[in-house]
Protein backbone atom coordinates (compact mmCIF):
# COMPACT_ATOMS: atom_id res chain seq x y z
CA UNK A 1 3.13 23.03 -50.25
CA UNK A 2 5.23 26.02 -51.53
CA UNK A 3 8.26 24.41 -51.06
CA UNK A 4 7.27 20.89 -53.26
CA UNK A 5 5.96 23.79 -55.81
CA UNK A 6 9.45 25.66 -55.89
CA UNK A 7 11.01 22.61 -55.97
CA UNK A 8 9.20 21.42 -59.09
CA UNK A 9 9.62 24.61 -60.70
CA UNK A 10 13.68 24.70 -60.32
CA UNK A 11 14.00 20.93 -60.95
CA UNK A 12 12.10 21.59 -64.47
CA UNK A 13 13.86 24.83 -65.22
CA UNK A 14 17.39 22.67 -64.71
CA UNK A 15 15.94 20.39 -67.34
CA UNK A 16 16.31 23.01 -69.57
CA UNK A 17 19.56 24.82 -68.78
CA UNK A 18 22.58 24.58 -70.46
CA UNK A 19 25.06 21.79 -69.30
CA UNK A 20 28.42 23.83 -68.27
CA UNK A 21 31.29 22.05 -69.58
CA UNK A 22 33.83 21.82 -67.19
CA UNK A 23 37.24 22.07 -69.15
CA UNK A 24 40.51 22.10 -66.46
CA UNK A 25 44.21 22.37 -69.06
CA UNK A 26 45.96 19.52 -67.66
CA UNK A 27 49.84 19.28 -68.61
CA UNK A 28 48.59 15.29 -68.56
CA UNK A 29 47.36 16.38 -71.96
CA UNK A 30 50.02 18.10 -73.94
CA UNK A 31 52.35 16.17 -75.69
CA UNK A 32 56.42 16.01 -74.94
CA UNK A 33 56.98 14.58 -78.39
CA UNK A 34 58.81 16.49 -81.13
CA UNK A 35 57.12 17.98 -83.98
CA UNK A 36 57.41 16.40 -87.56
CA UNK A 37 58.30 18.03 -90.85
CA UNK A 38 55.22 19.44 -92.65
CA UNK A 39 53.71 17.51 -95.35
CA UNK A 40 54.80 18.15 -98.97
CA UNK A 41 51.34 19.51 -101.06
CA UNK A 42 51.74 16.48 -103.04
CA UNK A 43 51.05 13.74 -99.73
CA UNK A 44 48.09 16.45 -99.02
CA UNK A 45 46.30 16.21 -102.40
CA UNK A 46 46.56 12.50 -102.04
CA UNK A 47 44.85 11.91 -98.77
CA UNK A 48 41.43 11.22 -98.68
CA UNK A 49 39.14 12.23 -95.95
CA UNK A 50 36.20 10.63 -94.80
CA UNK A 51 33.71 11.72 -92.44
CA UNK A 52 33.87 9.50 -89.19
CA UNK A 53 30.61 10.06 -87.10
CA UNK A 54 31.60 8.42 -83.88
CA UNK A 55 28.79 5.74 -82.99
CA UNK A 56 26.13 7.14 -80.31
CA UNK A 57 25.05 4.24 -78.03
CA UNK A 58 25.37 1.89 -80.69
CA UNK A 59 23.48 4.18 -83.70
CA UNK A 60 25.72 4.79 -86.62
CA UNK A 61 24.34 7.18 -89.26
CA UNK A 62 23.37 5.60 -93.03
CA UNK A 63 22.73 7.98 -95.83
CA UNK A 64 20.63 5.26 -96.97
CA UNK A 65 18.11 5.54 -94.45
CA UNK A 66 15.45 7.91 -94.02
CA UNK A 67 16.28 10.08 -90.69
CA UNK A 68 19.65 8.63 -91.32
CA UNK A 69 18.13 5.74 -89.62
CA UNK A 70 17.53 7.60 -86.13
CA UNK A 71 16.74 4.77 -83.59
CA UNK A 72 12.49 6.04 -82.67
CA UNK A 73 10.99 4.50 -85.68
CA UNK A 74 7.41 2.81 -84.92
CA UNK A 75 6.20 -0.41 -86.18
CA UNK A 76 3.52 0.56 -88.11
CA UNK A 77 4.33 4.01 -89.47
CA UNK A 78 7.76 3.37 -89.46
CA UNK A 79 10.11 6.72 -90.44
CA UNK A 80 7.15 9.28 -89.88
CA UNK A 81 7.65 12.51 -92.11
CA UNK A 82 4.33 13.08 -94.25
CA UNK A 83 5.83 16.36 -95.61
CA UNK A 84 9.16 15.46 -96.20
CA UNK A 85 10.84 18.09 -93.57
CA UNK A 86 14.18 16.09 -93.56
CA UNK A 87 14.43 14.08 -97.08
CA UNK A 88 16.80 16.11 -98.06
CA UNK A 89 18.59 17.79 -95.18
CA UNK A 90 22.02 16.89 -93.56
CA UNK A 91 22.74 15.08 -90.16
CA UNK A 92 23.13 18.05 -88.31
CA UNK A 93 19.89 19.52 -88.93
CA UNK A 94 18.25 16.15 -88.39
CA UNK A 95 19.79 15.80 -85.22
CA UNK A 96 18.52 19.27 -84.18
CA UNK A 97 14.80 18.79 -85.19
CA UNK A 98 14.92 15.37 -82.90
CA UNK A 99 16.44 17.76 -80.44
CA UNK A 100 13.39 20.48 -80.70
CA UNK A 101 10.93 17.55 -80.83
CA UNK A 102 11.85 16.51 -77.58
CA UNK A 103 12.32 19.91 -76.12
CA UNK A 104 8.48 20.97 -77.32
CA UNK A 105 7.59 17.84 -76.25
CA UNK A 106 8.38 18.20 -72.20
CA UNK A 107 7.21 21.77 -72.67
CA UNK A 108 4.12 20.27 -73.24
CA UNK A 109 4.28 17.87 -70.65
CA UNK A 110 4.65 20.51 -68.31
CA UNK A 111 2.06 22.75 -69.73
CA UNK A 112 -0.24 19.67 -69.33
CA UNK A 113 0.65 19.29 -65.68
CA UNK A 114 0.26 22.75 -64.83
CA UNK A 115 -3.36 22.68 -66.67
CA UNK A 116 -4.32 19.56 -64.44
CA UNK A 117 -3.05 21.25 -61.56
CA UNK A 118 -4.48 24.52 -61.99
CA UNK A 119 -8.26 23.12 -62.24
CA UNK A 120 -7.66 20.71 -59.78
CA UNK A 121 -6.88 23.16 -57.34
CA UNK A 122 -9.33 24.61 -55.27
CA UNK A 123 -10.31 28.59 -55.57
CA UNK A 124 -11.38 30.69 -52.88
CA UNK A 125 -11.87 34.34 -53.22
């Protein structure tokens, strides 16, 4: 019984550890080509960026869109924000309230299991 309970415990505190990123320099990487000649000011004034937001599984941010159209929208509500917490905010802060949604979410999850647990389990003194 106290090993399935230290199990559980370490299997939910991995779900919220950091991921290490495992970067190995690789000569396979670095290039053996030869180095152009820098671009004049002019050529830079003339090119125009635009922000490329690689597509995650298939979801490609629109402006247009409340939640910049964030894949979790539900059929009747549809985009749920009552008080307006991201009309006007960027992707990247939209991203991270989905982000702390989820993590307050399984922390609840947990907290709900551990409440079921703890009265279901038998007391003696």
């Amino acid at each position: 019984m106290k090993l399935a309970i230290l199990s559980l415990t370490i299997g939910a505190a991995c779900a919220f550890a950091p991921s290490s990123s495992n970067l190995v320099a690789s000569p396979l990487r670095m290039s053996e080509s030869e180095i152009g000649e820098p671009a004049t000011p002019d050529e830079i004034e003339n090119v125009v960026t635009v922000p490329f937001v690689a597509p995650i599984n298939g979801w490609v941010p629109d402006e247009s869109l409340p939640c910049y159209g964030l894949p979790g929208a539900i059929s009747p509500l549809g985009f749920f924000d009552p008080l307006g917490f991201t009309k006007d905010m960027e992707l990247r802060g939209v991203k991270r309230f989905r982000e702390a949604e989820i993590m307050h979410g399984r922390v609840a999850m947990m907290a709900t299991i551990g409440y079921i647990i703890g009265e279901s389990t038998p007391f003696m003194p």
